[in-house]
PDB file of N, CA and C in Angstrom:
ATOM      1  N   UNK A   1     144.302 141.413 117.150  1.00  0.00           N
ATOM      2  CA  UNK A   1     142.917 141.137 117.387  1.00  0.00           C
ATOM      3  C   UNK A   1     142.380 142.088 118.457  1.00  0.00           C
ATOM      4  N   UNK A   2     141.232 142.451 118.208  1.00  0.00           N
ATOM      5  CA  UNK A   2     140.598 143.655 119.141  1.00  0.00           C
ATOM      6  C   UNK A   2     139.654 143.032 120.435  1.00  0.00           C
ATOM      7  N   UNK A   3     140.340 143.141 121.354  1.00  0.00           N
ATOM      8  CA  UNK A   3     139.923 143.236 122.869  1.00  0.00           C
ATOM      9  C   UNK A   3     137.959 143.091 122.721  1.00  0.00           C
ATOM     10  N   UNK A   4     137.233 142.083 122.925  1.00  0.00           N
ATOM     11  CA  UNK A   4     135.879 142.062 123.203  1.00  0.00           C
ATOM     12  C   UNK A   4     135.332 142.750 124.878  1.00  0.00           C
ATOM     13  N   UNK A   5     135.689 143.844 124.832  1.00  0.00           N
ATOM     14  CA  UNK A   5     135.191 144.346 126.409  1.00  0.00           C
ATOM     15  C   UNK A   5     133.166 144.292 126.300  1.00  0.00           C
ATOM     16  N   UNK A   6     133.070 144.291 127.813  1.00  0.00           N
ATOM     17  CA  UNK A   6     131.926 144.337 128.139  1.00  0.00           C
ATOM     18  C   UNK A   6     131.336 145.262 128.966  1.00  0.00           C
ATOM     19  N   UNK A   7     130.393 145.495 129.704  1.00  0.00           N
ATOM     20  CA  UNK A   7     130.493 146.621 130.801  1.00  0.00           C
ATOM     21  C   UNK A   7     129.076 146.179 131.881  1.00  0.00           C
ATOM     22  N   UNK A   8     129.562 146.856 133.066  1.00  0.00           N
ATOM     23  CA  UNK A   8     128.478 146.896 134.156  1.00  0.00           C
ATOM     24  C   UNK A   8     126.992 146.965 133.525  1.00  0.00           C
ATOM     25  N   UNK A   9     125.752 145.817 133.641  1.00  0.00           N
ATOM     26  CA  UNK A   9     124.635 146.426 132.973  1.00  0.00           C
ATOM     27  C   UNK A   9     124.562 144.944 132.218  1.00  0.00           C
ATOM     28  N   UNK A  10     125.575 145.170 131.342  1.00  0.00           N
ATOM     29  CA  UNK A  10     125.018 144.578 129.867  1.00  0.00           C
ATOM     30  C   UNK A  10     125.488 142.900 130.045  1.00  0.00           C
ATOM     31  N   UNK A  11     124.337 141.959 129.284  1.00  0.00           N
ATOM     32  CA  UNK A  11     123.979 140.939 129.104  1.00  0.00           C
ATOM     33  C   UNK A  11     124.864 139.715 129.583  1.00  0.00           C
ATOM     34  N   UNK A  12     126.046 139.183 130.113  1.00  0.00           N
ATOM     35  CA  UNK A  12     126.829 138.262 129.913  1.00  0.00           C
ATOM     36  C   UNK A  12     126.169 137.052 128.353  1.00  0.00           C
ATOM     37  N   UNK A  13     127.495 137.078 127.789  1.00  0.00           N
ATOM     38  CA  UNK A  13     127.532 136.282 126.410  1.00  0.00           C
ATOM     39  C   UNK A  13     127.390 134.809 126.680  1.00  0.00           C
ATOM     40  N   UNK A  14     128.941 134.766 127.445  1.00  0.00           N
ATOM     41  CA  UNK A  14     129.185 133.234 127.669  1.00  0.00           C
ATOM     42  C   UNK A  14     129.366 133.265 129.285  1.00  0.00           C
ATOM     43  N   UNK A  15     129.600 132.186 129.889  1.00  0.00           N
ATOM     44  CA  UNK A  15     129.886 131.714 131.306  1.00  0.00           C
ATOM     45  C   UNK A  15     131.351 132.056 130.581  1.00  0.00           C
ATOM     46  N   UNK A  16     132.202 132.395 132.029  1.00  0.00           N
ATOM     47  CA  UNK A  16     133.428 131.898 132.234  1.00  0.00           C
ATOM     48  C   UNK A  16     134.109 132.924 133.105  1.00  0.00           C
ATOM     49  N   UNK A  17     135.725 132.753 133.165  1.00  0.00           N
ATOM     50  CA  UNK A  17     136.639 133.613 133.765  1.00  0.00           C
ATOM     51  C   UNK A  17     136.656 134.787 132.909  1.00  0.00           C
ATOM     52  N   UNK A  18     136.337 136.285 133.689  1.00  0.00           N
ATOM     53  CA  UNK A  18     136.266 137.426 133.134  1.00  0.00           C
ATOM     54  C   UNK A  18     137.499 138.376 133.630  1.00  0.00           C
ATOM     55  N   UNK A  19     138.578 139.294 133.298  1.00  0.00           N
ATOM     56  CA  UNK A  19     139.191 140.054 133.275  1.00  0.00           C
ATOM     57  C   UNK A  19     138.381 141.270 134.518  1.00  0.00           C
ATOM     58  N   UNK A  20     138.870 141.810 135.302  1.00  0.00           N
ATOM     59  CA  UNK A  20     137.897 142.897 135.625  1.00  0.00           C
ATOM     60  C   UNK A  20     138.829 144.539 135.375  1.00  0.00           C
ATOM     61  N   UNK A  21     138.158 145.066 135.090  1.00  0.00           N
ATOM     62  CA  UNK A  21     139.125 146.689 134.874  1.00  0.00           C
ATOM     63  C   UNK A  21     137.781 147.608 135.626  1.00  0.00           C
ATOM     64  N   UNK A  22     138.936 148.016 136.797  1.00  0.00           N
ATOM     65  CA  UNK A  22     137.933 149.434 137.671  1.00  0.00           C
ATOM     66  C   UNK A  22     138.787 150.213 138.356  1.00  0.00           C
ATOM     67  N   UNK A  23     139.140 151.325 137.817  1.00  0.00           N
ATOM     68  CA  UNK A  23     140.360 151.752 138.353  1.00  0.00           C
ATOM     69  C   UNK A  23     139.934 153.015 139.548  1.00  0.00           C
ATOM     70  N   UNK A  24     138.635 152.863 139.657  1.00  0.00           N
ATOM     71  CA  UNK A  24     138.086 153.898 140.557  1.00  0.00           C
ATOM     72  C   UNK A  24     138.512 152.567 142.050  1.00  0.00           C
ATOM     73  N   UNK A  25     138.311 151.561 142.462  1.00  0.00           N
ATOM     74  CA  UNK A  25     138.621 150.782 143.545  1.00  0.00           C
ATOM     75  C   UNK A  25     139.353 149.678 143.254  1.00  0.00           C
ATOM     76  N   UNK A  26     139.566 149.013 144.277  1.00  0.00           N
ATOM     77  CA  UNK A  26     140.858 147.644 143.962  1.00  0.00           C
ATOM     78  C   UNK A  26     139.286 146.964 144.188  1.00  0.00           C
ATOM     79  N   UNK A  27     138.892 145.894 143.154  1.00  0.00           N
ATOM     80  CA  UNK A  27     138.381 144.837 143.234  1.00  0.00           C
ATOM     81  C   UNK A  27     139.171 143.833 142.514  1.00  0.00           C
ATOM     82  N   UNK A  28     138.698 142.527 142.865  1.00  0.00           N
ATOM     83  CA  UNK A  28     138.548 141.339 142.242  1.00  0.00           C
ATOM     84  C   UNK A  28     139.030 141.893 140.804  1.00  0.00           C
ATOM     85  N   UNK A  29     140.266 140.928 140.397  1.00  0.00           N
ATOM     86  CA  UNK A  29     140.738 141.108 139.050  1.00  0.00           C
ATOM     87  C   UNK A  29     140.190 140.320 138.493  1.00  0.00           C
ATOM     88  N   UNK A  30     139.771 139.356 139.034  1.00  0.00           N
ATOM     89  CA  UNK A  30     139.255 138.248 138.098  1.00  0.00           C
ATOM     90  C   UNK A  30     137.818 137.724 138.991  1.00  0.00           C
ATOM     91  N   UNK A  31     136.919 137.414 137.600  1.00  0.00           N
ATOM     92  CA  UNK A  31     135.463 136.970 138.038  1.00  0.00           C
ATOM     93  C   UNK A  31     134.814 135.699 137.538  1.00  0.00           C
ATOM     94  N   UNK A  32     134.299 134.979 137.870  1.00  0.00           N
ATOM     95  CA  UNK A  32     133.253 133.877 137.315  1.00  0.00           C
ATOM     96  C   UNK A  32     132.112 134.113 137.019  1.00  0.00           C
ATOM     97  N   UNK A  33     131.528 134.571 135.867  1.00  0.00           N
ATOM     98  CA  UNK A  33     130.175 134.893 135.589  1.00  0.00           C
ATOM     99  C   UNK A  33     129.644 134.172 134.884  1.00  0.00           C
ATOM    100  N   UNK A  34     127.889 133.553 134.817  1.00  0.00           N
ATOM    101  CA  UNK A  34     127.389 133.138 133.942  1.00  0.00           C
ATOM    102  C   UNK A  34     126.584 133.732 133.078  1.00  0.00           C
ATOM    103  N   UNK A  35     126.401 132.679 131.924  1.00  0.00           N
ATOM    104  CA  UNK A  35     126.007 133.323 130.709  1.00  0.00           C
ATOM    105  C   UNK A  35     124.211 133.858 131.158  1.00  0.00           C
ATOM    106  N   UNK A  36     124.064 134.842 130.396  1.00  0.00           N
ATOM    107  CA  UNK A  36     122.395 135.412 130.488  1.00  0.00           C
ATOM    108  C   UNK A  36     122.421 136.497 131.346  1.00  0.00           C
ATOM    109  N   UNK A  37     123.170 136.320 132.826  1.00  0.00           N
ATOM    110  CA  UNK A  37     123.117 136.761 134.010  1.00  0.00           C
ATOM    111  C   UNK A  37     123.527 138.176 133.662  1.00  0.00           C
ATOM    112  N   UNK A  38     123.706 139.427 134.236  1.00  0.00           N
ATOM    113  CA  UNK A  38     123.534 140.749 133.696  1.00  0.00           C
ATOM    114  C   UNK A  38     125.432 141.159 134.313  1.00  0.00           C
ATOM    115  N   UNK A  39     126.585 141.490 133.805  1.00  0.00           N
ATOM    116  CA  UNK A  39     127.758 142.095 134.198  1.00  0.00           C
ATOM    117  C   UNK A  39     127.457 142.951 135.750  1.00  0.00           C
ATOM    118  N   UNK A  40     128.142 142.706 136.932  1.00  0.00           N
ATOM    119  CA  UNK A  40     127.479 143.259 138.230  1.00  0.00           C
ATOM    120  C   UNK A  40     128.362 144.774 138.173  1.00  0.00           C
ATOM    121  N   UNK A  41     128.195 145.592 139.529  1.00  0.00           N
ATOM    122  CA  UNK A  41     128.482 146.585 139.278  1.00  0.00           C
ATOM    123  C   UNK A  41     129.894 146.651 140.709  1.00  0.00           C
ATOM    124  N   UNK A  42     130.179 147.706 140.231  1.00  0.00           N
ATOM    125  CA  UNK A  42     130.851 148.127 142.062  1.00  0.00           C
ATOM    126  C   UNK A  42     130.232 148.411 143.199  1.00  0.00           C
ATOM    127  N   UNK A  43     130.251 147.669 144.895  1.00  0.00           N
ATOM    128  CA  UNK A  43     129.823 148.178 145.527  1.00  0.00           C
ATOM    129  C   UNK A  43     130.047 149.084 146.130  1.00  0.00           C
ATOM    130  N   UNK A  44     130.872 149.488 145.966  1.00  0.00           N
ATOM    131  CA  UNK A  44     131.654 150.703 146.736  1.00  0.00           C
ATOM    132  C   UNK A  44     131.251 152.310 145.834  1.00  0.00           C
ATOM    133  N   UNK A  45     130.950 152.292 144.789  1.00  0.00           N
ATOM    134  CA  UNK A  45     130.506 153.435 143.911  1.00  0.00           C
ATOM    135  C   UNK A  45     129.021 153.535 143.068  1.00  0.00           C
ATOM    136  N   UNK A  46     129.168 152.250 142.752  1.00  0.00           N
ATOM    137  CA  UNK A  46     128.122 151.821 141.917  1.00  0.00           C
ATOM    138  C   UNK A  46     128.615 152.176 140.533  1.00  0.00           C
ATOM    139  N   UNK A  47     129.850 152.485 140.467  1.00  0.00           N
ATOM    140  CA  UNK A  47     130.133 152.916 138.526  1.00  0.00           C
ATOM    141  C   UNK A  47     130.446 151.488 137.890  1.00  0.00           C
ATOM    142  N   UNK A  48     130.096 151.849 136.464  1.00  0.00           N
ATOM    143  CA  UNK A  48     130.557 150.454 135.645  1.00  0.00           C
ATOM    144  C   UNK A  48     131.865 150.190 135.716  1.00  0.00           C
ATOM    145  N   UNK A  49     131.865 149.062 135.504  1.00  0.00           N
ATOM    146  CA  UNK A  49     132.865 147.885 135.510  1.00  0.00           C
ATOM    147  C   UNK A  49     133.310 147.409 134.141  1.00  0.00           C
ATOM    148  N   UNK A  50     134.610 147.195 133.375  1.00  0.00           N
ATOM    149  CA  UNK A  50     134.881 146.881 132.356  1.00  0.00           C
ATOM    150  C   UNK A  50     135.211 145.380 132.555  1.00  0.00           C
ATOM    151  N   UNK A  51     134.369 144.297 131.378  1.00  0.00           N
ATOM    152  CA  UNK A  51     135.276 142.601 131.645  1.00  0.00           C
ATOM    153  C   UNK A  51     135.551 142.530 130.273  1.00  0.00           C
ATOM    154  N   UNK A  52     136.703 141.452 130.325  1.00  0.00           N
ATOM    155  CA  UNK A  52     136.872 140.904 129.440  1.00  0.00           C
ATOM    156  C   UNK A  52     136.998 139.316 129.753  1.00  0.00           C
ATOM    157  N   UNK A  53     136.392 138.671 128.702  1.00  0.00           N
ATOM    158  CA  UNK A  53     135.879 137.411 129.110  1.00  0.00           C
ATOM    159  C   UNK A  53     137.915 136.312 128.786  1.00  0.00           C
ATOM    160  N   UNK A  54     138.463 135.448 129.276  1.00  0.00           N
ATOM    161  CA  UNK A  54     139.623 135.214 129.317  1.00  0.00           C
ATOM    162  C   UNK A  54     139.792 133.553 129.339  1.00  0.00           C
ATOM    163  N   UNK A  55     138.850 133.122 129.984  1.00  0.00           N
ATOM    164  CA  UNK A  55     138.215 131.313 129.910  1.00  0.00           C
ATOM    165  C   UNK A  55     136.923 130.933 129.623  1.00  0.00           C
ATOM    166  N   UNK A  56     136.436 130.330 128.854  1.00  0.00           N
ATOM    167  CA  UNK A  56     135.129 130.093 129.088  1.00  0.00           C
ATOM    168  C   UNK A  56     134.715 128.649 129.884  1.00  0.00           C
ATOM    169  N   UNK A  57     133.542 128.870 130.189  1.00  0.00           N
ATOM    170  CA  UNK A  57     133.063 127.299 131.284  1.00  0.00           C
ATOM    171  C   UNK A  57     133.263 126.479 130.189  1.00  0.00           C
ATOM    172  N   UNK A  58     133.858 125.366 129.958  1.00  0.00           N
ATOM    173  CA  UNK A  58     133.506 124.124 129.345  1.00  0.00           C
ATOM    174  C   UNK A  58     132.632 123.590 129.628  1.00  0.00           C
ATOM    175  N   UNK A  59     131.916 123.482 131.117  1.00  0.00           N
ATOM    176  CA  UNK A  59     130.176 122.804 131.203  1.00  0.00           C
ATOM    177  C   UNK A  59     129.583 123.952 131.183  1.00  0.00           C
ATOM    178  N   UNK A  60     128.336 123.381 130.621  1.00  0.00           N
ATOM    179  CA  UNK A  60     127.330 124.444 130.824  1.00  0.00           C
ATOM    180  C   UNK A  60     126.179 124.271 131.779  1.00  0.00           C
ATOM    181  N   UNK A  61     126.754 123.095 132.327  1.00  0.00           N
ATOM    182  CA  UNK A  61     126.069 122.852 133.936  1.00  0.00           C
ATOM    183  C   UNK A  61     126.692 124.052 134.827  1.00  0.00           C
ATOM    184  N   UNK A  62     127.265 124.436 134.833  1.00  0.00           N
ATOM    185  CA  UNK A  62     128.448 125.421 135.952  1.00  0.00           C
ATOM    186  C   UNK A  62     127.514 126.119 136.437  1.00  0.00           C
ATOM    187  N   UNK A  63     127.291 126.662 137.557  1.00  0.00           N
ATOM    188  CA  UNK A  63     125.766 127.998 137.719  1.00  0.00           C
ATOM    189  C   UNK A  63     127.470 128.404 139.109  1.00  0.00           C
ATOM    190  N   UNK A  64     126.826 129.966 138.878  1.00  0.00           N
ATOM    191  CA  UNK A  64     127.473 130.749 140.147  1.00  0.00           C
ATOM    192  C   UNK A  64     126.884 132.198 139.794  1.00  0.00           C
ATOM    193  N   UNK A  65     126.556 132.875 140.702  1.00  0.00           N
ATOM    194  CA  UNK A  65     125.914 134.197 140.426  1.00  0.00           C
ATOM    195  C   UNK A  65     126.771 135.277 141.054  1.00  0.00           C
ATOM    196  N   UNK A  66     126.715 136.343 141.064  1.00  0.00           N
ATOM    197  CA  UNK A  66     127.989 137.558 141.322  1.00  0.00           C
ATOM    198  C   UNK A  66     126.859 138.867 141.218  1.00  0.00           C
ATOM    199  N   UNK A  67     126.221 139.575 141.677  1.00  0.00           N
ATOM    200  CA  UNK A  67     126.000 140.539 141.408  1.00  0.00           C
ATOM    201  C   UNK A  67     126.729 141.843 141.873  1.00  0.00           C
ATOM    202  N   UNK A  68     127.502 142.078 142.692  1.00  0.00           N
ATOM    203  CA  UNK A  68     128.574 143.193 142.816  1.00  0.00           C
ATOM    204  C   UNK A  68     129.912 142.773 143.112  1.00  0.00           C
ATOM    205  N   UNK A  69     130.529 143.250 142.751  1.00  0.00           N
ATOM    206  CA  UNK A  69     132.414 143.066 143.485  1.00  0.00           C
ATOM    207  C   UNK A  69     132.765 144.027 144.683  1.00  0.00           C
ATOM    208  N   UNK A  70     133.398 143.453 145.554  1.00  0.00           N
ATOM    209  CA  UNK A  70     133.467 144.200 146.736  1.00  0.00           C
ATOM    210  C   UNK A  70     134.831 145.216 146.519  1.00  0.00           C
ATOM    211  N   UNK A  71     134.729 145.912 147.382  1.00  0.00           N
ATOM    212  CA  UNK A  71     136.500 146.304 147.370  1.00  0.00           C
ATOM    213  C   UNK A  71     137.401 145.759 148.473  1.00  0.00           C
ATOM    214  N   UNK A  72     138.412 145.414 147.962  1.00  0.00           N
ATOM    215  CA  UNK A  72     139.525 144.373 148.586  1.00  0.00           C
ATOM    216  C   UNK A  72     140.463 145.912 148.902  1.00  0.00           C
ATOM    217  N   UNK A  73     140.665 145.231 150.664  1.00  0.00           N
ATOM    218  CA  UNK A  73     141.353 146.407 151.314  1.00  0.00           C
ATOM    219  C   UNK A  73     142.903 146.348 149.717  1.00  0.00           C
ATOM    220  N   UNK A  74     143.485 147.402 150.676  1.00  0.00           N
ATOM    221  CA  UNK A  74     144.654 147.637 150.263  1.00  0.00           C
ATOM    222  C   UNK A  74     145.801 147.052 150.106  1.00  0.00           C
ATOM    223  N   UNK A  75     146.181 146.522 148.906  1.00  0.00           N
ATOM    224  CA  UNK A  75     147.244 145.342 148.474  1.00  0.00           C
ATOM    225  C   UNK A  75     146.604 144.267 148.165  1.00  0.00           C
ATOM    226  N   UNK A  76     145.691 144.180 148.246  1.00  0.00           N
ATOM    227  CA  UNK A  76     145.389 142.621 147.729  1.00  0.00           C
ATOM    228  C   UNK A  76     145.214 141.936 146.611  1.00  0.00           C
ATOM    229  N   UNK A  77     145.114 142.875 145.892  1.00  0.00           N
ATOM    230  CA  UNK A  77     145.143 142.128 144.422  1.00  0.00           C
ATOM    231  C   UNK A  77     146.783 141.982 143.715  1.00  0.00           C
ATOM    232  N   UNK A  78     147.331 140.553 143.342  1.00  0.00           N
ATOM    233  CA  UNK A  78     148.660 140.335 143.290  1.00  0.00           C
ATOM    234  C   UNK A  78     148.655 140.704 142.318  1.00  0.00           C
ATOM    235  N   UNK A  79     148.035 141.239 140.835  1.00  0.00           N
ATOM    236  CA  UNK A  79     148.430 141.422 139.538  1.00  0.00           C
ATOM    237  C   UNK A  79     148.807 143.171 139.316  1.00  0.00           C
ATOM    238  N   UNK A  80     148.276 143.859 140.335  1.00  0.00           N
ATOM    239  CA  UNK A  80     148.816 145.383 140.239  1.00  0.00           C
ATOM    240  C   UNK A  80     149.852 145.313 140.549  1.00  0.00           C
ATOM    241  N   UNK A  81     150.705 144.371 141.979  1.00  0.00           N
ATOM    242  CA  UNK A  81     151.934 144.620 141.987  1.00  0.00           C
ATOM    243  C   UNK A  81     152.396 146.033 143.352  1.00  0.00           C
ATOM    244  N   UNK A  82     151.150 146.334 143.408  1.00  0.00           N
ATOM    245  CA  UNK A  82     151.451 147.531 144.195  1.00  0.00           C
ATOM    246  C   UNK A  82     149.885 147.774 144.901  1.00  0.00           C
ATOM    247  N   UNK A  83     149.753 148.716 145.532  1.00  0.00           N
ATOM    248  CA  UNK A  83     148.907 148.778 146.586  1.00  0.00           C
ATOM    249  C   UNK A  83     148.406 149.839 145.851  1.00  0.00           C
ATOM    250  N   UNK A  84     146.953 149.897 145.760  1.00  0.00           N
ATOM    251  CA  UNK A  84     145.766 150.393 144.919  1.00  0.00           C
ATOM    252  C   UNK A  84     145.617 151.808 145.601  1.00  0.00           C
ATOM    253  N   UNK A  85     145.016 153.146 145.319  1.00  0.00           N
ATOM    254  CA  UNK A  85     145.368 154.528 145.913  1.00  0.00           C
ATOM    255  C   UNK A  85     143.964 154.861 145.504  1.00  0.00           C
TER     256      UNK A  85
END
């Protein structure tokens, strides 16, 4: 089955837990976005951001807003495994 990616900019589909891919900075691997609300960008560059959506909200009461991801010093994200360059 083929990967539904999304990108910095464009529309959010559904609310939920999103995947994040930015290999220009270590951000946030993982995001909470809601539906309508626009995919945020990097603050540290401003380049797009790749998600892939991975949970969705079961309520659709849920509200949380995100408009950029920061960059997380060095090591902090546990799913690289290694310290971001």
């Amino acid at each position: 089955m083929k990967r539904k990616l999304h990108s910095t900019g464009q529309v959010i589909p559904a609310s939920g837990i999103y995947r994040v891919t930015h290999s220009q900075h270590n951000v946030p691997e993982e995001v909470t976005l809601l539906k309508g609300e626009k995919f945020p960008r990097c603050a540290k560059c401003r380049k797009p951001i790749e998600f892939e959506l991975i949970h969705a909200a079961p309520d659709p009461g849920f509200r949380v807003a995100l408009y950029e991801l920061p960059e997380l010093p060095d090591g902090e994200n546990k799913r690289q495994g290694k310290k971001a360059g």
